[in-house]
C-alpha atoms as a PDB file:
ATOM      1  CA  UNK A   1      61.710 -32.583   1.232  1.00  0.00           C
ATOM      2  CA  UNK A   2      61.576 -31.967  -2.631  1.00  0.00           C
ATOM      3  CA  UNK A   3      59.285 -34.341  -4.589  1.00  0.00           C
ATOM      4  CA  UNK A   4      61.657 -36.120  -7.242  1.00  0.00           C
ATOM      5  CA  UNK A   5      60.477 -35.838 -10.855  1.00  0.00           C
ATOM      6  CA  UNK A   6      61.748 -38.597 -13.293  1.00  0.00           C
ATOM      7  CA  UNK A   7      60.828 -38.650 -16.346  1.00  0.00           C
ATOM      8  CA  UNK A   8      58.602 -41.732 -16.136  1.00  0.00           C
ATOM      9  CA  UNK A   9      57.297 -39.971 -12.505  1.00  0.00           C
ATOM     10  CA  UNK A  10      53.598 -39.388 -13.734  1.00  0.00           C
ATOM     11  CA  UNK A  11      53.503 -42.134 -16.700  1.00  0.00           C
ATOM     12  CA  UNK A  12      50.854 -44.284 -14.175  1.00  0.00           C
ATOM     13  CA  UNK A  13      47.788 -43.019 -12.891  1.00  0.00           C
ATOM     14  CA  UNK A  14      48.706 -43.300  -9.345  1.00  0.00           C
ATOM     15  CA  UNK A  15      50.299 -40.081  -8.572  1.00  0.00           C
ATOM     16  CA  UNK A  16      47.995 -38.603 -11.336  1.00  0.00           C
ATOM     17  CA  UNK A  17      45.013 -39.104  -9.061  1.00  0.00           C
ATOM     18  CA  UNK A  18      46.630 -38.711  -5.592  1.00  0.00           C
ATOM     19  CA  UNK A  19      47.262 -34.978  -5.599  1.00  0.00           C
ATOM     20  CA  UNK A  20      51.106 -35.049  -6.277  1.00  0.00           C
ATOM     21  CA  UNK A  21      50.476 -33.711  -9.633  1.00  0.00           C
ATOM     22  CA  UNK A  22      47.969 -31.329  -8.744  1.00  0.00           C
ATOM     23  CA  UNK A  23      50.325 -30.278  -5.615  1.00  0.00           C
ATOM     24  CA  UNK A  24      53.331 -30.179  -7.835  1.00  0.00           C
ATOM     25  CA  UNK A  25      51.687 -28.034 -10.710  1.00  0.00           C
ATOM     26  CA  UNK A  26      50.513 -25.558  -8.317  1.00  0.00           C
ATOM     27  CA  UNK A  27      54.043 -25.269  -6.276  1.00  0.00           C
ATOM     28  CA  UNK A  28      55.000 -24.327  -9.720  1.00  0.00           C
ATOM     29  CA  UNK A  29      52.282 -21.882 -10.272  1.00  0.00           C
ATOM     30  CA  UNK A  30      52.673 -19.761  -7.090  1.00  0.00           C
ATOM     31  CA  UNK A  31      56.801 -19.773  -7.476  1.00  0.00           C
ATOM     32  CA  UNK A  32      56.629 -18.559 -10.831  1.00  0.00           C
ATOM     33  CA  UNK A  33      53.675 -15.762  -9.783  1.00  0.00           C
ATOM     34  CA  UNK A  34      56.068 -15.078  -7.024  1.00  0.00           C
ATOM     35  CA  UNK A  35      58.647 -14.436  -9.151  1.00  0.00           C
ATOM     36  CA  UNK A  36      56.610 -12.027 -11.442  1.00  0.00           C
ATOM     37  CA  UNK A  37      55.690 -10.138  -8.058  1.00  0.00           C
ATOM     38  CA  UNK A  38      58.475  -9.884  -6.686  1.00  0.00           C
ATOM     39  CA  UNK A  39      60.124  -6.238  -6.554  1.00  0.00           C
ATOM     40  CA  UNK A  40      56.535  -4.423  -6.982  1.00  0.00           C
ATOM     41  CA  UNK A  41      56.818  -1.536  -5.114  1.00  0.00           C
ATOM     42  CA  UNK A  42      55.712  -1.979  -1.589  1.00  0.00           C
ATOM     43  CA  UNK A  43      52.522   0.248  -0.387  1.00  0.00           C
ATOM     44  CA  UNK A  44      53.298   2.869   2.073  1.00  0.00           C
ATOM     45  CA  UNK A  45      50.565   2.337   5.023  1.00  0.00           C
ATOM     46  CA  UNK A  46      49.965   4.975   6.795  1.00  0.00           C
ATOM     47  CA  UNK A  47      46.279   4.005   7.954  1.00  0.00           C
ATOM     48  CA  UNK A  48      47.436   4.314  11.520  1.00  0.00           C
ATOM     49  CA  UNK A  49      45.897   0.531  12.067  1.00  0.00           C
ATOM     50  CA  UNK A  50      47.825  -2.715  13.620  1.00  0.00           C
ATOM     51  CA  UNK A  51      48.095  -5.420  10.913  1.00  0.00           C
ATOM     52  CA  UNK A  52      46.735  -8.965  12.488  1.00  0.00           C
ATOM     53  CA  UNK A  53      49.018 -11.009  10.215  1.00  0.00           C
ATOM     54  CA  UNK A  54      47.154 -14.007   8.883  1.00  0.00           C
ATOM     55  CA  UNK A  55      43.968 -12.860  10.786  1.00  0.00           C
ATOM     56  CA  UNK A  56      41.867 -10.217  10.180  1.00  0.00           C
ATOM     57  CA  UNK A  57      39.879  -8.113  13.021  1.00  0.00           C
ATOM     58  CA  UNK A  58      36.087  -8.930  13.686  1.00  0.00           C
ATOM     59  CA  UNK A  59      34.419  -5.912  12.363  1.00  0.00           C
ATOM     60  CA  UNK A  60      31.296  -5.570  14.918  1.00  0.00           C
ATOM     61  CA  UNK A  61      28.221  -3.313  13.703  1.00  0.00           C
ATOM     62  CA  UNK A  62      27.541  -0.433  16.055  1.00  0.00           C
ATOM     63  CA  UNK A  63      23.897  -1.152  18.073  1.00  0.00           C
ATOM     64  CA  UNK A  64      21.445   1.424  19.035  1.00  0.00           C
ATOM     65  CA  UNK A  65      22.609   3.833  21.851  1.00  0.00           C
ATOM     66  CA  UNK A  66      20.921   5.859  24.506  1.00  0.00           C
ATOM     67  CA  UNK A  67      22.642   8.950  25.345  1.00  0.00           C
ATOM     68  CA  UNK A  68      22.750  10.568  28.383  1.00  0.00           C
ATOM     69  CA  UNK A  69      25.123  13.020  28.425  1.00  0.00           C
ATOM     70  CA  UNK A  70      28.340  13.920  26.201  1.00  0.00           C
ATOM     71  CA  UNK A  71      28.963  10.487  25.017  1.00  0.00           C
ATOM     72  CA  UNK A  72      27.528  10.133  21.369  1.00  0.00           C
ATOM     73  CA  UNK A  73      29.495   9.633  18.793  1.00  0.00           C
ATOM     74  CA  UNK A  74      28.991  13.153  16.825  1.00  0.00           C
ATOM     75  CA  UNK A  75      27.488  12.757  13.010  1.00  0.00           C
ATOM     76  CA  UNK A  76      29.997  15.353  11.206  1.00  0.00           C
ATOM     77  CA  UNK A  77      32.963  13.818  12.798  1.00  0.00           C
ATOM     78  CA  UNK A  78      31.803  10.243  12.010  1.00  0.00           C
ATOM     79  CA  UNK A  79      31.472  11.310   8.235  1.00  0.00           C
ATOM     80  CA  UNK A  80      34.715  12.621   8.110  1.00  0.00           C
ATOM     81  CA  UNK A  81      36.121   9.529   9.734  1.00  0.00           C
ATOM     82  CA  UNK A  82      34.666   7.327   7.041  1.00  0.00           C
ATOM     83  CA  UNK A  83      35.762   9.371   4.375  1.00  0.00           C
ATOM     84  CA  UNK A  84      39.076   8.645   5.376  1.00  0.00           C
ATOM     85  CA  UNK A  85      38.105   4.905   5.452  1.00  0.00           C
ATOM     86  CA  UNK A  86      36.748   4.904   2.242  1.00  0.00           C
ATOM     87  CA  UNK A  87      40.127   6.414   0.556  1.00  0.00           C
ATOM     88  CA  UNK A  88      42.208   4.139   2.657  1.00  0.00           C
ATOM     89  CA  UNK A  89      40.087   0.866   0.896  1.00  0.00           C
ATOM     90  CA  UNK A  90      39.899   2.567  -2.076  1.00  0.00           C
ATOM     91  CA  UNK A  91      44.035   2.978  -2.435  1.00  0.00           C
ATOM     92  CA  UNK A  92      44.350  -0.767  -1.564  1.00  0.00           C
ATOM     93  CA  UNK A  93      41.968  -1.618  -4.017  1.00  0.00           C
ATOM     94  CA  UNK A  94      43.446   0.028  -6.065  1.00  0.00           C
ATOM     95  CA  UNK A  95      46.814  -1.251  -5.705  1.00  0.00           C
ATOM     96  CA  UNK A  96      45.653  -5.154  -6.316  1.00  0.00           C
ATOM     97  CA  UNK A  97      43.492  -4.055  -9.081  1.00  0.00           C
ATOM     98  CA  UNK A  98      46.694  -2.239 -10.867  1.00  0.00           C
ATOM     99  CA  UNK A  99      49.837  -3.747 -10.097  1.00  0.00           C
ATOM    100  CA  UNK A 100      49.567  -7.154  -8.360  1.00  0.00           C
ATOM    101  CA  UNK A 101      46.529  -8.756 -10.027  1.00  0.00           C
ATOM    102  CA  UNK A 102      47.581  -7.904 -13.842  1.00  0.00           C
ATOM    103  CA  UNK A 103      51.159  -9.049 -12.779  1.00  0.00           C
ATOM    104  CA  UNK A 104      50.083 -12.594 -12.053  1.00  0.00           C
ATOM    105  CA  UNK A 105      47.261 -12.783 -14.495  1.00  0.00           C
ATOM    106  CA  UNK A 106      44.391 -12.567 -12.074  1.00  0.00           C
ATOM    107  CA  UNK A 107      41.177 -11.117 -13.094  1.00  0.00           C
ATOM    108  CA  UNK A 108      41.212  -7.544 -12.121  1.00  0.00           C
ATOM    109  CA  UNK A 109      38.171  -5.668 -10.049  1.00  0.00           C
ATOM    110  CA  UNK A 110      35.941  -2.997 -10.799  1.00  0.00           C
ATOM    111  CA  UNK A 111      36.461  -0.351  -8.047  1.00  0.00           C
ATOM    112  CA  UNK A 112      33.590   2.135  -7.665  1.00  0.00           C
ATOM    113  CA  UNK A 113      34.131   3.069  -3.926  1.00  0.00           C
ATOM    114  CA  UNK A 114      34.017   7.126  -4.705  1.00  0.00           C
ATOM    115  CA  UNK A 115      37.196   7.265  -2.821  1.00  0.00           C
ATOM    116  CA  UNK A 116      40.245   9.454  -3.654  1.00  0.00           C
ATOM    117  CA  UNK A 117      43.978   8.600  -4.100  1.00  0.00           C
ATOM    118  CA  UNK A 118      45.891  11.095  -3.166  1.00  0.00           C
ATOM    119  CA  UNK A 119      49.346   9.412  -3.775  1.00  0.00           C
ATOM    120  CA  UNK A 120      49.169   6.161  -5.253  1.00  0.00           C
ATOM    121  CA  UNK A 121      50.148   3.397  -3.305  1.00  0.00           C
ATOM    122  CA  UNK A 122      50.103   5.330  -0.097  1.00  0.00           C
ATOM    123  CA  UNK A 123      47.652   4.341   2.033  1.00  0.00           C
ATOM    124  CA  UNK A 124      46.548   7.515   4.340  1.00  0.00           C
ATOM    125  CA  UNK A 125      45.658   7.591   7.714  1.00  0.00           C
ATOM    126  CA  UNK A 126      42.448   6.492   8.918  1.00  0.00           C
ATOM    127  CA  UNK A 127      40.379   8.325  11.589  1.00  0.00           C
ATOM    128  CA  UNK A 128      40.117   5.719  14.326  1.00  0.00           C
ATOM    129  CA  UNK A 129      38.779   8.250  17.336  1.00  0.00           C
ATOM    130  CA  UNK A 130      35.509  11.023  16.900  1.00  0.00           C
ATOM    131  CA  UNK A 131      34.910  13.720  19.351  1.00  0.00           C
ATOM    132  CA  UNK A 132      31.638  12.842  21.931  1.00  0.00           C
ATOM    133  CA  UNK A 133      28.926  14.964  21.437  1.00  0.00           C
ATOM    134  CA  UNK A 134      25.604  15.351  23.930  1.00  0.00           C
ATOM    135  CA  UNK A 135      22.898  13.653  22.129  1.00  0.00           C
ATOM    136  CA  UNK A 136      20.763  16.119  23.438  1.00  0.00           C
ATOM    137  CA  UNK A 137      22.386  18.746  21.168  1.00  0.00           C
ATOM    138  CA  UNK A 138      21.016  17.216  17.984  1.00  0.00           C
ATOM    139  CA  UNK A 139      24.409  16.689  16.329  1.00  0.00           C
ATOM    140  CA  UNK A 140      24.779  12.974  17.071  1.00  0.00           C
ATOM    141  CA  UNK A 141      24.644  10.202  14.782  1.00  0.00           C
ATOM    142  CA  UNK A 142      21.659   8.459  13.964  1.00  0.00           C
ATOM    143  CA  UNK A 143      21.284   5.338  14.148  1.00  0.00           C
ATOM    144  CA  UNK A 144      18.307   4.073  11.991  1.00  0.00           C
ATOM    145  CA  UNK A 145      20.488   6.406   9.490  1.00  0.00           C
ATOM    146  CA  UNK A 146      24.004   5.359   9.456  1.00  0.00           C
ATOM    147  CA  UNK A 147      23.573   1.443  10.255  1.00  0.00           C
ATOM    148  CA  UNK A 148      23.188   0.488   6.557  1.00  0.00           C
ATOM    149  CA  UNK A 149      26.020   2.830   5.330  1.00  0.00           C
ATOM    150  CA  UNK A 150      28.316   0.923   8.509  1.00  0.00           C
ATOM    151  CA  UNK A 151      27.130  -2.144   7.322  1.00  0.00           C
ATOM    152  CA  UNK A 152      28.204  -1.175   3.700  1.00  0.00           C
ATOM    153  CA  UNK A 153      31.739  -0.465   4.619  1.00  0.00           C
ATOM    154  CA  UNK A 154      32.005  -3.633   6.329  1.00  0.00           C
ATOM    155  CA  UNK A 155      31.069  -5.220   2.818  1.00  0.00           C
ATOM    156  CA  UNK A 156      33.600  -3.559   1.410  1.00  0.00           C
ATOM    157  CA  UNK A 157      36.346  -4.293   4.021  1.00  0.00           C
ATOM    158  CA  UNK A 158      35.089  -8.077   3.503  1.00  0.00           C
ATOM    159  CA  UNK A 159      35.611  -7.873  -0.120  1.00  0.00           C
ATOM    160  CA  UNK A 160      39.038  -6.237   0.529  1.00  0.00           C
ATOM    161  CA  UNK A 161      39.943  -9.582   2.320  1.00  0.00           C
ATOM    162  CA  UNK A 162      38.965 -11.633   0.218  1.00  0.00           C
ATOM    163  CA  UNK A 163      40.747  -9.967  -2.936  1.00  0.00           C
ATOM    164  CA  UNK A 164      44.009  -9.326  -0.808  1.00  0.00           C
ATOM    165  CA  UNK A 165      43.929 -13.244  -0.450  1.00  0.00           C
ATOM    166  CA  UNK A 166      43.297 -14.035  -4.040  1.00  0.00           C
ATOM    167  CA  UNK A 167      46.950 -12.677  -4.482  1.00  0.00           C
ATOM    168  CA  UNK A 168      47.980 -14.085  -1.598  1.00  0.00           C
ATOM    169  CA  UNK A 169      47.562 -17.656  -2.360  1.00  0.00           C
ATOM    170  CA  UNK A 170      48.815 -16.728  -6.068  1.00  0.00           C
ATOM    171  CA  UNK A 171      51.707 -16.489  -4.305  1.00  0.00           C
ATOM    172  CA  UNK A 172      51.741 -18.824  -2.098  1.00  0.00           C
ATOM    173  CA  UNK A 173      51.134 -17.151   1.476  1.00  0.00           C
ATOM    174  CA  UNK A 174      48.986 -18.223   4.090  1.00  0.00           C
ATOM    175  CA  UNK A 175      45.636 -16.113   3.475  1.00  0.00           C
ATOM    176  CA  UNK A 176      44.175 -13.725   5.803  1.00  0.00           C
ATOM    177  CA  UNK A 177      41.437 -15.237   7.993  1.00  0.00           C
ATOM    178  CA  UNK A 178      38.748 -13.550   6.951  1.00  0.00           C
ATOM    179  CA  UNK A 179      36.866 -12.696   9.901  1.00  0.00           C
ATOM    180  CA  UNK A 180      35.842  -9.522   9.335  1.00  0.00           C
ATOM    181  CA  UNK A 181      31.984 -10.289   9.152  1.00  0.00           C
ATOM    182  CA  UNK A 182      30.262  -8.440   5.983  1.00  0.00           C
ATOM    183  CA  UNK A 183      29.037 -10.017   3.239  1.00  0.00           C
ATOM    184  CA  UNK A 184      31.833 -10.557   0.233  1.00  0.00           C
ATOM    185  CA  UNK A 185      29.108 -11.024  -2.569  1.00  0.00           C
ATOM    186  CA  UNK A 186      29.770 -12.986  -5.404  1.00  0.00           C
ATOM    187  CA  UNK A 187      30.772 -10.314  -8.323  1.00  0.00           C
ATOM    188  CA  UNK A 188      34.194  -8.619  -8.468  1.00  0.00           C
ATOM    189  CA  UNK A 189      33.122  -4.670  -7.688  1.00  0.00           C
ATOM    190  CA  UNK A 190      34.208  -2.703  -5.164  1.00  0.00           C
ATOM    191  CA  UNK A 191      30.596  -0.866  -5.021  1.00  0.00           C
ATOM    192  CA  UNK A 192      29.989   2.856  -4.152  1.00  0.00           C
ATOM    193  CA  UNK A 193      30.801   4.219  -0.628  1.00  0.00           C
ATOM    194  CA  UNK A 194      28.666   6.956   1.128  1.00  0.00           C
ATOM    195  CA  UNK A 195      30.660   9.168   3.396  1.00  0.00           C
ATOM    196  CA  UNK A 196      27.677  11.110   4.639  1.00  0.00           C
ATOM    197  CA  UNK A 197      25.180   8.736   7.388  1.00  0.00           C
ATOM    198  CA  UNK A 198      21.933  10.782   6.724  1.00  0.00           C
ATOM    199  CA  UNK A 199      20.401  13.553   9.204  1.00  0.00           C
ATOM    200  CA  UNK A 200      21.270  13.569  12.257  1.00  0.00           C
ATOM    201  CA  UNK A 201      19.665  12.045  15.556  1.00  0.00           C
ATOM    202  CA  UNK A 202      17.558  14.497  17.429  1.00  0.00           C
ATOM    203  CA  UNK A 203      17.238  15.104  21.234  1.00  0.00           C
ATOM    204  CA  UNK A 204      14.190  12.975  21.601  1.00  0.00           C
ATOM    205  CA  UNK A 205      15.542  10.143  19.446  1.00  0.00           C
ATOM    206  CA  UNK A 206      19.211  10.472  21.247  1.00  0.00           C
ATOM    207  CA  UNK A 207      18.038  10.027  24.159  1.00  0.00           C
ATOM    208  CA  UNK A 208      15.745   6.644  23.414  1.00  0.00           C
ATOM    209  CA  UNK A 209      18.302   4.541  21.840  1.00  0.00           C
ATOM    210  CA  UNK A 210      18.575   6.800  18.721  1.00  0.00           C
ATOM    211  CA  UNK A 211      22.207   6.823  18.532  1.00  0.00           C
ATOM    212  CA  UNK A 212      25.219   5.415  18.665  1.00  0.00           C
ATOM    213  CA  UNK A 213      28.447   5.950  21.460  1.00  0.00           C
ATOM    214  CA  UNK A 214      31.652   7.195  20.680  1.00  0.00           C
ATOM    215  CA  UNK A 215      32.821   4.248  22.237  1.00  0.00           C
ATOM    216  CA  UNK A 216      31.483   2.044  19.608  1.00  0.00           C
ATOM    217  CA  UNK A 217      32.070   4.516  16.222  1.00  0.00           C
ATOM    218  CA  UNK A 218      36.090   4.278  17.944  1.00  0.00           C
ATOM    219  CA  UNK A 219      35.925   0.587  18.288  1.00  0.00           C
ATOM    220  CA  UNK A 220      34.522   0.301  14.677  1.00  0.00           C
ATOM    221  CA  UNK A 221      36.968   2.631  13.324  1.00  0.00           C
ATOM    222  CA  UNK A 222      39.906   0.951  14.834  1.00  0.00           C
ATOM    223  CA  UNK A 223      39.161  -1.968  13.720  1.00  0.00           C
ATOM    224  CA  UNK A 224      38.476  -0.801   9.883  1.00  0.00           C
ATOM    225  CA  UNK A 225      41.869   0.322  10.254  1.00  0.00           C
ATOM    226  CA  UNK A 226      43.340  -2.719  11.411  1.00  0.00           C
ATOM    227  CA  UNK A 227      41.375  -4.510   8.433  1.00  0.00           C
ATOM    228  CA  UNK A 228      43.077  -2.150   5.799  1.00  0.00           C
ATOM    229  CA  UNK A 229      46.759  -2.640   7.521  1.00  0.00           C
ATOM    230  CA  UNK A 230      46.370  -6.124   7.579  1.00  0.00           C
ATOM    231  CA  UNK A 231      45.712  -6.249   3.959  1.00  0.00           C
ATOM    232  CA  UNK A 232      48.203  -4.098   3.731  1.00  0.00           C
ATOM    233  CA  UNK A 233      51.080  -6.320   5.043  1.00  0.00           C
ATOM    234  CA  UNK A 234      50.016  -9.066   3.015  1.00  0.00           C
ATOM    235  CA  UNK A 235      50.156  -7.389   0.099  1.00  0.00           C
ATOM    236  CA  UNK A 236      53.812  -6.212   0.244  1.00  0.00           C
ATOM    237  CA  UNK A 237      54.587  -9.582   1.643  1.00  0.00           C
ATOM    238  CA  UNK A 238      53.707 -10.634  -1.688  1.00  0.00           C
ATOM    239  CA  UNK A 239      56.070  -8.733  -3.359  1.00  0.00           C
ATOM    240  CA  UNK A 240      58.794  -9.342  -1.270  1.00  0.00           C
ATOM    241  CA  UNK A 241      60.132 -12.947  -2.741  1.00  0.00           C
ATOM    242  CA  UNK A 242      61.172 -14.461   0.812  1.00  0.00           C
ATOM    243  CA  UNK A 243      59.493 -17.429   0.925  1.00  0.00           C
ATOM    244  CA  UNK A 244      59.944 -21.113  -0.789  1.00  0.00           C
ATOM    245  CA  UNK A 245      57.019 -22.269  -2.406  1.00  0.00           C
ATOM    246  CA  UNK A 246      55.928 -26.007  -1.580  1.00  0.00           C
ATOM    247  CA  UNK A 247      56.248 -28.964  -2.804  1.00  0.00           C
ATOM    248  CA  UNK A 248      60.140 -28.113  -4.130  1.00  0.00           C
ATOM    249  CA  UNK A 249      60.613 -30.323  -7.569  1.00  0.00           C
ATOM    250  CA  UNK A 250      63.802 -31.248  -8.206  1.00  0.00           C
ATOM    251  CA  UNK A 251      64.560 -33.346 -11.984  1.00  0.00           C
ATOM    252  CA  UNK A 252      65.850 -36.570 -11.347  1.00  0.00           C
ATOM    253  CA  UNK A 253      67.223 -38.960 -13.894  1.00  0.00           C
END
């Protein structure tokens, strides 16, 4: 139902101080930020990942693994995979930082990921699966030496949320629900990304809870993935126009 502005609608203080002003002036706000958006080129995602619409995936932290056979998640493979990650965040960063934030006058971010655009606005495929390797071969992932860098990239993925949904509700979408676990800090830089985890695990330390399973580097990775194509969706959604901001104001005599 449109709210019905007269021009004597706002000369008490009753809707003033009840939030229809407030309500009305930010309708207003999103539909003409909308507008501006609208007809940005849309970003190409090919991360590989499933978008979760208004929620984002829980991004759970690998825990220490004992291996005892060919089930370790390998350490080359794992730093290849997260070199992938960290372009993937790095071109969607980059895509709210340059063309959606300056459109609508938000406060661009400093992005210092290390990560590499290859096209712009195409988002490349992520690595979501590694190759096991026997922990006893000394070529596994190391825990103690690749939590903190996981743990970094889930920072990062965090902050990507929380930036996609600063143009979100610009626009006036339903933000992502940030679920994704990391810590979004408080400044506006996308901080530098590691895509190497440190030496490997050896035999000894493989095999008492020294490393972590490729079952859990997959789940991580597929996840990341889903993070970045969820933030993904919501950004072209932003740029797409369909949509009728709320409350509608409509001048009445």
């Amino acid at each position: 139902m449109a709210l019905k502005i007269a021009p004597k609608t706002f000369s008490g203080s009753s809707k003033v101080f009840d939030g229809t002003l407030a309500n009305l002036l930010r309708s207003l706000a999103q539909f003409q930020a909308a507008n501006i958006a609208k007809g940005l080129a849309d970003i190409t995602d090919n991360s590989t990942g499933t978008s979760g619409g208004n929620t984002s995936a829980i991004l759970a932290l690998p825990t220490a693994f004992t291996s005892v056979g060919t089930d370790a998640a390998p350490k080359a493979g794992s730093d290849t995979a997260l070199s992938t990650l960290r372009d993937a965040i790095t071109v969607v960063a980059s895509r709210i930082n340059v063309l959606i934030q300056p459109a609508i006058d938000l406060d661009p971010r400093t992005i210092s990921t290390g990560g590499t655009i290859a096209t712009a606005g195409t988002v490349p495929a992520v690595t979501k699966t590694v190759t096991a390797v026997a922990g006893s071969a000394g070529t596994a992932l190391n825990f103690n030496n690749s939590i903190a860098l996981l743990r970094a990239y889930r920072n990062e993925l965090t902050r990507l949320v929380a930036a996609t949904n600063e143009v979100a509700v610009a626009v006036g979408l339903t933000p992502i629900n940030n679920r994704v676990g990391g810590d979004v800090g408080t400044g506006r830089t996308f901080v530098a990304l590691a895509a190497a985890t440190g030496t490997a695990a050896t035999a000894p330390q493989a095999a008492a809870a020294g490393t972590i399973s490729k079952a859990a580097m997959d789940a991580y990775l597929t996840n990341a993935a889903n993070i970045v194509a969820t933030c993904a969706a919501k950004l072209n959604a932003a740029t797409d126009g369909v949509r009728v901001v709320t409350p509608f104001a409509l001048a009445v005599a």
